[in-house]
N, C-alpha and C. Protein backbone atom coordinates (compact mmCIF):
# COMPACT_ATOMS: atom_id res chain seq x y z
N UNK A 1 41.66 6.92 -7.37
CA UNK A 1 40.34 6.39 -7.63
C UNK A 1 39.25 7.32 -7.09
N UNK A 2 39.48 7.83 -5.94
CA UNK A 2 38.71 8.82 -5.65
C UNK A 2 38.10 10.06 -5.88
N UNK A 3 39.55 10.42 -6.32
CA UNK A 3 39.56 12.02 -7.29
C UNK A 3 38.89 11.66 -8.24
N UNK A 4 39.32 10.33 -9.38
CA UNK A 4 38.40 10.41 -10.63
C UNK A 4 36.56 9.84 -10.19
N UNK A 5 36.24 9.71 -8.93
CA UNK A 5 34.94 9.70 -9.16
C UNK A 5 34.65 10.99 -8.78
N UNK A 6 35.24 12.04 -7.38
CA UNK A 6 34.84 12.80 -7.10
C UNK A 6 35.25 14.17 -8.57
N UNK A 7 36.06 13.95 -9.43
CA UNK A 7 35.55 14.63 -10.50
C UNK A 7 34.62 14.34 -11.83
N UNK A 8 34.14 13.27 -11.57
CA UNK A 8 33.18 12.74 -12.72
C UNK A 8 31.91 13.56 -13.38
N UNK A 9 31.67 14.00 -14.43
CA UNK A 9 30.35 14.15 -14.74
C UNK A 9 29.10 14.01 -14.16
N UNK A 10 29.21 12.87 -13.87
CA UNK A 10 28.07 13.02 -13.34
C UNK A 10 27.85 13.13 -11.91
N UNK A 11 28.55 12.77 -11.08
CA UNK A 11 28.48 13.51 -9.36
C UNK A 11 27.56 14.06 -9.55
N UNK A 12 27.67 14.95 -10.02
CA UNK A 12 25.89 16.39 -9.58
C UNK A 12 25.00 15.64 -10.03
N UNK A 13 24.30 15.09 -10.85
CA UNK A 13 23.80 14.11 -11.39
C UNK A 13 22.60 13.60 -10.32
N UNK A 14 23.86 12.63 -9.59
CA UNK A 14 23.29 11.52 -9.12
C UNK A 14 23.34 12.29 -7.51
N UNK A 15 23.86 13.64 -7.12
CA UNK A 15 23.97 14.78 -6.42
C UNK A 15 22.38 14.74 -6.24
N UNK A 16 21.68 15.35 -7.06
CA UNK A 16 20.67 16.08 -7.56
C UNK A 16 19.42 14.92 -6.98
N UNK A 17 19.64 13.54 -7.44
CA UNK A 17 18.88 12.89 -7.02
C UNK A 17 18.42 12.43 -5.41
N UNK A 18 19.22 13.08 -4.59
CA UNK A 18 19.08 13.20 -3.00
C UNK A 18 17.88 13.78 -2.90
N UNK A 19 17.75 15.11 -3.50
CA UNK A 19 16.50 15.42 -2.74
C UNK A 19 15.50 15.09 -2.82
N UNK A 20 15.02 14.23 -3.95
CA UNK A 20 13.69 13.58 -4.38
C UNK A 20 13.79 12.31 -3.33
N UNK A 21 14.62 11.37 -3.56
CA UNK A 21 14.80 10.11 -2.44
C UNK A 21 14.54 10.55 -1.01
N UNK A 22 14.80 11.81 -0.54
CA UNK A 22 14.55 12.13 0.77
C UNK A 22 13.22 12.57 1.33
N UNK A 23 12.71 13.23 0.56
CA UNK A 23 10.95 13.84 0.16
C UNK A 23 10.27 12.49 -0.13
N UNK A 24 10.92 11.68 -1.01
CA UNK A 24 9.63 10.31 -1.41
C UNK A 24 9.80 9.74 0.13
N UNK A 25 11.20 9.24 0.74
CA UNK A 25 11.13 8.56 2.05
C UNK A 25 10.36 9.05 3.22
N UNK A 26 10.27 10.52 3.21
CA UNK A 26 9.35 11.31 4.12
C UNK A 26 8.40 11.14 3.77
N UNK A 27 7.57 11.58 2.76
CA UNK A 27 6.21 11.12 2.57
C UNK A 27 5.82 10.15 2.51
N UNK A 28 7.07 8.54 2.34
CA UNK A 28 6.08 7.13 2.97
C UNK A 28 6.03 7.01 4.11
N UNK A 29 7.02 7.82 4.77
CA UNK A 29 6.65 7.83 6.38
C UNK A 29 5.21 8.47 6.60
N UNK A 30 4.65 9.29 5.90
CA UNK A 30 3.67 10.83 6.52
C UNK A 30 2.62 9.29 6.15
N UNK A 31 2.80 8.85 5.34
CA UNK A 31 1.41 8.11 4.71
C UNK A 31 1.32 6.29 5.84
N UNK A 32 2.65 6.16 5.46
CA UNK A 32 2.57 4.76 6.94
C UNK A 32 1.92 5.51 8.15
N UNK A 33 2.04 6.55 8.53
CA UNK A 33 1.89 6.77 10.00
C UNK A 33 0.36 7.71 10.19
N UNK A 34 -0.31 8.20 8.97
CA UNK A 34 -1.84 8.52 8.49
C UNK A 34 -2.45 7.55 8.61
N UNK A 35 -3.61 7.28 9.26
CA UNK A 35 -4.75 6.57 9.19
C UNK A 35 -5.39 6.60 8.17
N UNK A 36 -6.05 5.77 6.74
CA UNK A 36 -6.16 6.48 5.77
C UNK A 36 -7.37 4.99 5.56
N UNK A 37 -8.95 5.20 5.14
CA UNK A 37 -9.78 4.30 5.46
C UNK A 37 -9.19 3.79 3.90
N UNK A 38 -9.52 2.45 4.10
CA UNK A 38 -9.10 1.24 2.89
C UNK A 38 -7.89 1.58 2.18
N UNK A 39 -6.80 1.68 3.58
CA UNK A 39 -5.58 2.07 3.72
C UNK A 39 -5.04 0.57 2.30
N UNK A 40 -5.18 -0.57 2.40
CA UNK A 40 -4.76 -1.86 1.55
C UNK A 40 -4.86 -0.97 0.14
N UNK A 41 -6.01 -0.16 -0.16
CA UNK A 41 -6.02 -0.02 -1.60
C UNK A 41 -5.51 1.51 -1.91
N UNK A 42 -5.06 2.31 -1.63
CA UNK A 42 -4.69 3.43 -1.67
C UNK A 42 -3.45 3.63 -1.20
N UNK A 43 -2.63 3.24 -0.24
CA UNK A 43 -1.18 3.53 0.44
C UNK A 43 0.02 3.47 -0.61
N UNK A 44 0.28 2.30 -1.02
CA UNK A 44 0.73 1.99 -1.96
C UNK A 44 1.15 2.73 -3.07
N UNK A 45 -0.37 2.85 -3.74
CA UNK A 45 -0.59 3.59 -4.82
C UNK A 45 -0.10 5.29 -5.08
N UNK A 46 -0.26 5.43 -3.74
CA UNK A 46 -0.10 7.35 -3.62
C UNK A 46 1.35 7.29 -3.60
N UNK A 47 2.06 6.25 -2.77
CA UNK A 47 3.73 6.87 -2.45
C UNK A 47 3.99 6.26 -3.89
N UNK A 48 3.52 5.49 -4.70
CA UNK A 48 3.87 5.28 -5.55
C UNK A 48 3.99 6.10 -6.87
N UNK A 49 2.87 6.85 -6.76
CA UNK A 49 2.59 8.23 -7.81
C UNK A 49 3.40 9.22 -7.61
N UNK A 50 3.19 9.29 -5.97
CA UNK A 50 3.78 10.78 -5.33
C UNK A 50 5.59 10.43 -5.99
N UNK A 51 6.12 9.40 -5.76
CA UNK A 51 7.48 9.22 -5.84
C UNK A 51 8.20 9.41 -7.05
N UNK A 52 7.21 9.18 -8.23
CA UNK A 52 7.37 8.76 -9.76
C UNK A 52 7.47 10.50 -9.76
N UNK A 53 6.16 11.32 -9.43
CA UNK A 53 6.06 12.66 -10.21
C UNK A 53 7.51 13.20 -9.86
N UNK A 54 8.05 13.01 -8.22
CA UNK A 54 9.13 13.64 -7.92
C UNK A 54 10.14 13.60 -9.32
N UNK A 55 10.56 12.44 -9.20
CA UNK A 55 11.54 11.93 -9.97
C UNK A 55 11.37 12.31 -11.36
N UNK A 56 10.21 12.78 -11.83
CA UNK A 56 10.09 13.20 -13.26
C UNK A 56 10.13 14.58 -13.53
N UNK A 57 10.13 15.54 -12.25
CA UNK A 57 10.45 16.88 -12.34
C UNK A 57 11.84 16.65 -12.68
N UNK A 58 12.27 15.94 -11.47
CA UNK A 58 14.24 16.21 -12.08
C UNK A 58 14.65 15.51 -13.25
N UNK A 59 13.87 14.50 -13.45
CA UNK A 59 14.36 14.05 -15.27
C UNK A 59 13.84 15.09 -16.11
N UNK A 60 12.65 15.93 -15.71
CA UNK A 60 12.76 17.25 -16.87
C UNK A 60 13.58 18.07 -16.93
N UNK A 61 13.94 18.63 -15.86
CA UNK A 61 14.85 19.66 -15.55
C UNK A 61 16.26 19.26 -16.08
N UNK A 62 16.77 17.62 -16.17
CA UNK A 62 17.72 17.41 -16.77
C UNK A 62 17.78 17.41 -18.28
N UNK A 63 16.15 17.21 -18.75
CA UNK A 63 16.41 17.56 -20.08
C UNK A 63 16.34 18.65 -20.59
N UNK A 64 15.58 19.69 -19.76
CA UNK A 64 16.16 20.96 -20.05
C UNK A 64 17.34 21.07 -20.23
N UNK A 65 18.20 21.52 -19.08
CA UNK A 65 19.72 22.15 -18.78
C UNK A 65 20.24 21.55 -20.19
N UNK A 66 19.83 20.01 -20.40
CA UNK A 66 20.64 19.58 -21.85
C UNK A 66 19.97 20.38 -23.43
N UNK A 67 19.24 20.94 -23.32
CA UNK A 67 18.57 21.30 -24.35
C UNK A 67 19.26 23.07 -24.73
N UNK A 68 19.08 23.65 -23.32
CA UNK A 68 19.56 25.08 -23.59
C UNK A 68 21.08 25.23 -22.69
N UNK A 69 21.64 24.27 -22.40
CA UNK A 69 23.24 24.47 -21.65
C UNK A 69 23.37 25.38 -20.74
N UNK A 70 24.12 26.27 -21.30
CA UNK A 70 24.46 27.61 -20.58
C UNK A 70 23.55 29.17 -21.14
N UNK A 71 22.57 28.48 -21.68
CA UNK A 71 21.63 29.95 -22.02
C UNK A 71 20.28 30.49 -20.74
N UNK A 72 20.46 29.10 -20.00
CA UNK A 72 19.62 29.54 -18.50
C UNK A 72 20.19 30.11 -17.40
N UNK A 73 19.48 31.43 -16.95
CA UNK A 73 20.18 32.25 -16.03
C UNK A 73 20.12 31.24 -14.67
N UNK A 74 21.06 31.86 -14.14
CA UNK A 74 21.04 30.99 -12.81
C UNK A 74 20.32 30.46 -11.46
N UNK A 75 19.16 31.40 -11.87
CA UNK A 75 17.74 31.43 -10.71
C UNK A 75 17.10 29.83 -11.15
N UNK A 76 16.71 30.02 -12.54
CA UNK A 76 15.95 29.39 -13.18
C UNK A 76 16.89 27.53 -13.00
N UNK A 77 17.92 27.55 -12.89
CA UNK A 77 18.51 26.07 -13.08
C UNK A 77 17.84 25.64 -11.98
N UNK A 78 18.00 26.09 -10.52
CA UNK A 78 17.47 25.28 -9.61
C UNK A 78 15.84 25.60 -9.46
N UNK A 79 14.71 26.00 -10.28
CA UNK A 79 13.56 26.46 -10.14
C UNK A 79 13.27 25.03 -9.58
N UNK A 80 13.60 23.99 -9.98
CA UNK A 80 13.14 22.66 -9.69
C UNK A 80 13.23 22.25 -8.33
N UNK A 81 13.96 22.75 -7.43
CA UNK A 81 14.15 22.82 -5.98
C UNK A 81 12.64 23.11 -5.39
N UNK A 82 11.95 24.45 -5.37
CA UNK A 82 11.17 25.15 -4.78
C UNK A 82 9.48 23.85 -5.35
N UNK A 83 9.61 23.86 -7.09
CA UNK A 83 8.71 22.61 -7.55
C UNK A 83 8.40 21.22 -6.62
N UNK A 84 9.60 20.79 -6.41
CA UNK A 84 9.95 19.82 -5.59
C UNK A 84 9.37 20.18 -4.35
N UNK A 85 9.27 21.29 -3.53
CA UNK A 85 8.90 21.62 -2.10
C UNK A 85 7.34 21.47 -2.04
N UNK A 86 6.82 22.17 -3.02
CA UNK A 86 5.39 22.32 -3.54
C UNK A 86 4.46 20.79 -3.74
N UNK A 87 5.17 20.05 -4.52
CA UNK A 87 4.68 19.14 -4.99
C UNK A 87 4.61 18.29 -3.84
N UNK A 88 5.59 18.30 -2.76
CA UNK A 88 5.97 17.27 -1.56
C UNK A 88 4.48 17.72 -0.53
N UNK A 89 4.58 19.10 -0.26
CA UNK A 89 3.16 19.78 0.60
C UNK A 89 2.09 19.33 0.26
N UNK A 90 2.01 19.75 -1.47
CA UNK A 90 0.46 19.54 -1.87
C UNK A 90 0.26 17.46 -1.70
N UNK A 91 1.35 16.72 -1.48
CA UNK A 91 1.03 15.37 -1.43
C UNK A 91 0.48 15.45 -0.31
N UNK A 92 1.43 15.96 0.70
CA UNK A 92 1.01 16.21 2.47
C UNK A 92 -0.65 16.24 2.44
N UNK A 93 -0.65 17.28 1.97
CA UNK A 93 -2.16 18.03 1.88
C UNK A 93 -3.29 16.64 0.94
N UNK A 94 -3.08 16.53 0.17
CA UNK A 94 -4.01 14.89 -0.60
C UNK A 94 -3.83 13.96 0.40
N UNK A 95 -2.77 13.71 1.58
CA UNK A 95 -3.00 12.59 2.43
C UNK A 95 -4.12 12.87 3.55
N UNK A 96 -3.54 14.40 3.53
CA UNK A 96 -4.48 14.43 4.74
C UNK A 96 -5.80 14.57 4.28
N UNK A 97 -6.34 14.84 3.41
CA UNK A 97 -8.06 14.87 2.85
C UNK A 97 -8.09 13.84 3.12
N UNK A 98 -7.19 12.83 2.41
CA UNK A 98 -7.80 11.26 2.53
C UNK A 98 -7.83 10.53 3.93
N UNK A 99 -7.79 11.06 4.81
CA UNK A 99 -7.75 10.47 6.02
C UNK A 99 -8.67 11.19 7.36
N UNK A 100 -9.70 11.98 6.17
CA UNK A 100 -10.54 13.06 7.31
C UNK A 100 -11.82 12.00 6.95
């Protein structure tokens, strides 16, 4: 039972989805623990955006890889890694404006 999940299709998959869940959980921490004025109407809303965009880089990137298979060189499969790093900072960076 084990072998056939640990060889399944999709493992990497649902692999892949760690790093967004770990970046969205960090940044509701960065934003719970920001002072942020009319914190009720904005908190929410941002981990809520911030969490969605994550998650829609790697649903693109999955529809890439399905679109061109094996015609993407190997730099380019994980470009979505470094996206992901960027996008997590520049949230960093929008919390903290909102809390100056």
């Amino acid at each position: 039972m084990l072998n056939k999940i640990l060889n399944s299709k999709y493992l990497p998959y649902l692999g892949e989805l760690i790093l967004p869940t770990i970046l969205s959980s960090l940044f509701a921490f960065f934003v719970y623990s920001v002072e942020i004025d009319s914190y009720d109407y904005y908190g929410d809303e941002i981990i809520f955006a911030f969490s969605s965009l994550l998650f829609f880089i790697v649903l693109v990137e999955w529809f890439r890889r399905r679109k061109y298979k094996n015609e993407s060189p190997y730099l380019i499969r994980y470009l979505y890694v470094p996206i992901l790093v960027i996008a997590f900072l520049l949230g960093i960076w929008y919390v903290n404006m909102l809390a100056q």
